[in-house]
N, C-alpha and C. Protein backbone atom coordinates (compact mmCIF):
# COMPACT_ATOMS: atom_id res chain seq x y z
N UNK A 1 9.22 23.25 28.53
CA UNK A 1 9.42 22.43 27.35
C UNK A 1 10.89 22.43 26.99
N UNK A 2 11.53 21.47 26.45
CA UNK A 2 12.75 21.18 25.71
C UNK A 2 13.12 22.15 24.80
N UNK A 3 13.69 23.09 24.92
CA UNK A 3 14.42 24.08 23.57
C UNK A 3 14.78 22.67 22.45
N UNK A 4 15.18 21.69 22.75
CA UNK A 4 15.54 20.97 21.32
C UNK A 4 14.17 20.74 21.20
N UNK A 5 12.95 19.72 21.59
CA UNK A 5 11.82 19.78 21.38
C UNK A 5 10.80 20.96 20.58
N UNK A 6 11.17 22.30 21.08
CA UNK A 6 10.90 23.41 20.71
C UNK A 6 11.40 23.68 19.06
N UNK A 7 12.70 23.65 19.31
CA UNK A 7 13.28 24.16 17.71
C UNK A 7 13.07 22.97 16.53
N UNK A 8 13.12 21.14 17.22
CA UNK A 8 12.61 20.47 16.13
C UNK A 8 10.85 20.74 15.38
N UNK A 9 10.49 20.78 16.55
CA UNK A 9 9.14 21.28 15.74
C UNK A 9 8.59 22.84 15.09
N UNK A 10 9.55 23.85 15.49
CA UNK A 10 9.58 24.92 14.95
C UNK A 10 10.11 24.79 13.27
N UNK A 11 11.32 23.88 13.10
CA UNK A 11 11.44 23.97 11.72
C UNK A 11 10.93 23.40 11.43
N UNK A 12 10.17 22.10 11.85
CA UNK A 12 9.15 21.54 10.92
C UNK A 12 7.75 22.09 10.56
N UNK A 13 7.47 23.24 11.31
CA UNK A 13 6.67 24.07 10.77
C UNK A 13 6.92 25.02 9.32
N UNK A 14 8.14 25.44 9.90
CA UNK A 14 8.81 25.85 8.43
C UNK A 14 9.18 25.47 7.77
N UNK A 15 9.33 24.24 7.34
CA UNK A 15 9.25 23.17 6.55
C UNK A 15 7.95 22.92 5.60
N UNK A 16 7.05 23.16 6.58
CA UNK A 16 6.10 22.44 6.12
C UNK A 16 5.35 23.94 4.97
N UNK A 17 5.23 25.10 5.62
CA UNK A 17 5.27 26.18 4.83
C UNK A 17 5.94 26.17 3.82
N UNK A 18 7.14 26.17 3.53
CA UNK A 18 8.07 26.13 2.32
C UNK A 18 7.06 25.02 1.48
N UNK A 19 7.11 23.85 1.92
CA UNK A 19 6.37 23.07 0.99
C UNK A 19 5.09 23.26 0.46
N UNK A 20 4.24 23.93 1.03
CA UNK A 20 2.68 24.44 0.51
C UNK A 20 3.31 25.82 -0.22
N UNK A 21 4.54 26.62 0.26
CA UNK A 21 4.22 27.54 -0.39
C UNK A 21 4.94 27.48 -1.86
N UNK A 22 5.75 26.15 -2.00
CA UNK A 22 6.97 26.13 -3.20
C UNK A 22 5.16 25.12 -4.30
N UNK A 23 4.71 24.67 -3.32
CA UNK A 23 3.54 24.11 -4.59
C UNK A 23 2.51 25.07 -4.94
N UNK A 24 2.22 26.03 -4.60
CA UNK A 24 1.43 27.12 -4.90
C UNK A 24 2.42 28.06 -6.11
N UNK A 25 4.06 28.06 -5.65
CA UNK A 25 4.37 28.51 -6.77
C UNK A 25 4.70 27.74 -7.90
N UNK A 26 4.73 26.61 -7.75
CA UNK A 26 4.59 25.44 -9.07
C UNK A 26 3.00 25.15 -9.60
N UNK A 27 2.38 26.15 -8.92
CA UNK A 27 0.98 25.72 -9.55
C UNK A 27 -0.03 24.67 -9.68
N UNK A 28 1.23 23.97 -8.50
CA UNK A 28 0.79 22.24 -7.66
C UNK A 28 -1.13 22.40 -8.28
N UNK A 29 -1.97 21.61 -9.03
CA UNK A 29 -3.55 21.42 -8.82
C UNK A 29 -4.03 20.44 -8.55
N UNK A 30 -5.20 20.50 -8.59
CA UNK A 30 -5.94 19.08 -8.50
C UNK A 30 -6.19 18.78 -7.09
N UNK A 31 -6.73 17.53 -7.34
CA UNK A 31 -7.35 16.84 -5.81
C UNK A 31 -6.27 16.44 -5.10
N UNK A 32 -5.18 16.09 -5.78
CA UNK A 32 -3.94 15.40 -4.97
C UNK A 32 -3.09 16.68 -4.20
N UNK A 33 -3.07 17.26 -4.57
CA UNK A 33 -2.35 19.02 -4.58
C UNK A 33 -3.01 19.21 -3.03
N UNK A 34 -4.30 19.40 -3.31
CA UNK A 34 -5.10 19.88 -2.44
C UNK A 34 -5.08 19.22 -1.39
N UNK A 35 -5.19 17.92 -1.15
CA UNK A 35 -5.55 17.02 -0.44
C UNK A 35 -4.75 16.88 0.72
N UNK A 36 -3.44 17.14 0.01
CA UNK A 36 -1.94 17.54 0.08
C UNK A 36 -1.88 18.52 1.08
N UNK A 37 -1.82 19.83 0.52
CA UNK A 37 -1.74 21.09 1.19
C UNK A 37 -2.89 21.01 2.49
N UNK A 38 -3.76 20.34 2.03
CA UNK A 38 -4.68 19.77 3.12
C UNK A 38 -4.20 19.62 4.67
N UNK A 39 -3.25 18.51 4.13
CA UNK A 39 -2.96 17.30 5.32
C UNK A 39 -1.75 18.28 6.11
N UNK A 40 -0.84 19.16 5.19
CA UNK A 40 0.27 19.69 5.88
C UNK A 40 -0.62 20.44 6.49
N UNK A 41 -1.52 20.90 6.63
CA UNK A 41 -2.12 22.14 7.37
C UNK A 41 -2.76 21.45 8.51
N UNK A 42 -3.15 20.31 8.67
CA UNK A 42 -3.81 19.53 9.92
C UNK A 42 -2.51 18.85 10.69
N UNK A 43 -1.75 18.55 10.01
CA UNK A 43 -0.45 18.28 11.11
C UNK A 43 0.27 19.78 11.59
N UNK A 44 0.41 20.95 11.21
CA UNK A 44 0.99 22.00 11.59
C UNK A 44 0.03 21.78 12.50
N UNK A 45 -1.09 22.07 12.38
CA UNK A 45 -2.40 22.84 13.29
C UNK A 45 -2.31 22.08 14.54
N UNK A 46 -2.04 21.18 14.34
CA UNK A 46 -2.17 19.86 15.68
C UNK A 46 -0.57 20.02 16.24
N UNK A 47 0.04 20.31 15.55
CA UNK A 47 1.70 20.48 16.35
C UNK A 47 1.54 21.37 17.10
N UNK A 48 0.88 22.80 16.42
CA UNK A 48 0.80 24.06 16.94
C UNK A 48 0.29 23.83 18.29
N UNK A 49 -1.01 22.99 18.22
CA UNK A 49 -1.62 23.10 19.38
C UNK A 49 -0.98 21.98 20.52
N UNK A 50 -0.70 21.44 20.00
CA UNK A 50 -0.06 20.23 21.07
C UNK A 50 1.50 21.10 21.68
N UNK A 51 2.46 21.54 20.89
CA UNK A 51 3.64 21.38 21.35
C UNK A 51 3.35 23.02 21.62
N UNK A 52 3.21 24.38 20.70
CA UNK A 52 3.06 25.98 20.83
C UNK A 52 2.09 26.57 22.10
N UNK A 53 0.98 25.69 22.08
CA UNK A 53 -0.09 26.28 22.91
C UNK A 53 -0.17 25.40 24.21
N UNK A 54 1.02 24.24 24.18
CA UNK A 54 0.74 24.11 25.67
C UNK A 54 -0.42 22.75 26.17
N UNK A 55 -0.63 22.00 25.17
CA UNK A 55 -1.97 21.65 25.55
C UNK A 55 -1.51 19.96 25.16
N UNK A 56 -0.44 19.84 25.31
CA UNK A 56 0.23 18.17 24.99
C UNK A 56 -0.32 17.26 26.60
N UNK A 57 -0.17 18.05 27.59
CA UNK A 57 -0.44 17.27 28.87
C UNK A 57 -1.49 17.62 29.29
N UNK A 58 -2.39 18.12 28.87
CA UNK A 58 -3.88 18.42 29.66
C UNK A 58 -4.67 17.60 29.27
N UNK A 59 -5.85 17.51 29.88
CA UNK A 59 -7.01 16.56 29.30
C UNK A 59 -7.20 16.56 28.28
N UNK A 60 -8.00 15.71 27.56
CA UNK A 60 -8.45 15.72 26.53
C UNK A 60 -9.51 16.65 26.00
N UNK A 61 -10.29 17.20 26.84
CA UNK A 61 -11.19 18.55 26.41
C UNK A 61 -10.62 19.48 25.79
N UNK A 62 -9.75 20.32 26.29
CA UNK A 62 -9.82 21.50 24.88
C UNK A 62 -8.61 20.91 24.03
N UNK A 63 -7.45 19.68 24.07
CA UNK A 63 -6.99 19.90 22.56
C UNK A 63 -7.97 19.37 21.83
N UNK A 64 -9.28 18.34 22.56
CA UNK A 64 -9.41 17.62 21.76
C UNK A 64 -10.49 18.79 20.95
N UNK A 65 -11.10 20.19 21.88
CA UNK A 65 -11.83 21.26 21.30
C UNK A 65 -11.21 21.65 20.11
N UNK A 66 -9.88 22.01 20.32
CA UNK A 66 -9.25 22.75 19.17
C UNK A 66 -8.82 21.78 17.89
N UNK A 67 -7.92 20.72 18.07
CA UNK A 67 -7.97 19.88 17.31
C UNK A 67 -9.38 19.88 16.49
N UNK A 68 -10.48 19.77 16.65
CA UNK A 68 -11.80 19.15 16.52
C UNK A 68 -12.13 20.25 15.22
N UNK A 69 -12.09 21.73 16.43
CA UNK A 69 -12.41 22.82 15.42
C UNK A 69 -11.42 22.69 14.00
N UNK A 70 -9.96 23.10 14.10
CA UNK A 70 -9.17 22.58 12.81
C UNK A 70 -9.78 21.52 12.05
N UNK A 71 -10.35 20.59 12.42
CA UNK A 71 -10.57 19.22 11.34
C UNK A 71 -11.77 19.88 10.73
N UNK A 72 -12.65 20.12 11.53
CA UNK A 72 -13.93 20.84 11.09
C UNK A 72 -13.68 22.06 9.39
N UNK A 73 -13.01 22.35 10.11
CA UNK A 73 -12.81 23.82 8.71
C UNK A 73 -11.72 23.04 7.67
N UNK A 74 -10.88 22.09 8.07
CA UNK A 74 -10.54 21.46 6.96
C UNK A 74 -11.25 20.19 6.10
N UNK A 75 -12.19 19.68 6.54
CA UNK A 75 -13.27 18.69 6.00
C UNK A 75 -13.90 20.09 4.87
N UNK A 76 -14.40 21.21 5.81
CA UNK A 76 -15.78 22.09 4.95
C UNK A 76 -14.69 22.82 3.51
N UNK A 77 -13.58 23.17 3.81
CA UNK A 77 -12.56 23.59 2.84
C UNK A 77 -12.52 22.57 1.35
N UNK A 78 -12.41 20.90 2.24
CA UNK A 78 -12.04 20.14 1.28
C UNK A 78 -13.05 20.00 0.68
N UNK A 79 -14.47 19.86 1.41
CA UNK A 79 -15.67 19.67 0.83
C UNK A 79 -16.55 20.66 -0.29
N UNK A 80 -15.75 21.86 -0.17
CA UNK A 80 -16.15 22.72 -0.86
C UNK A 80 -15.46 22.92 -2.19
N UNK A 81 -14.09 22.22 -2.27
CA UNK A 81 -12.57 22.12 -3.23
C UNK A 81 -14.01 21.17 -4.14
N UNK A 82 -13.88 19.84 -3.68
CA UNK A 82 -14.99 18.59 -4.12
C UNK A 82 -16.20 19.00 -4.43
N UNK A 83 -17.01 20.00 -4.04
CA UNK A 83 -17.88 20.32 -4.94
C UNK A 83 -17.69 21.10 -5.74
N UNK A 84 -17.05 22.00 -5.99
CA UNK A 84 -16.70 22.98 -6.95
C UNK A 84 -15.85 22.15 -8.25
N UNK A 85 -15.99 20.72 -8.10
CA UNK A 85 -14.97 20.41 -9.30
C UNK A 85 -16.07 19.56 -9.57
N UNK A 86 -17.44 19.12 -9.65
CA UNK A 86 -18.52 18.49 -10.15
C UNK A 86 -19.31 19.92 -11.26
């Protein structure tokens, strides 16, 4: 892999941390907050796995496994945020 490839998506991981973690200390709430912190966590997860673990040029079976699993636990997360506010 590209060391520049490598380090652009490394700080955008840390990027993306700073930002969930500077709204947790602003007390960021709500559905938008969430929805939010949501979405940065399904694009890390999918960077991680595409560009960290190697899995950008292989078939589509296991990113599309791992990808799949991440969406999974972030739907049941969000779905659980959404019922707990009825």
């Amino acid at each position: 892999m590209n060391a520049g490839r490598l380090d652009f998506f490394w700080v955008a991981l840390v990027a993306g941390t700073a930002i969930t973690w500077g709204m947790g200390e602003r007390g960021a709430a709500g559905t938008a907050a969430v929805l939010g912190i949501l979405a940065i966590a399904a694009l890390k997860g999918i960077w991680i796995t595409r560009e960290f673990m190697g899995l950008r040029r292989i078939k589509f079976l296991w990113p599309g496994l791992v990808i799949g699993w991440l969406l999974v636990v972030l739907a049941i997360i969000a779905l659980t945020y959404w019922k707990g506010q009825g």
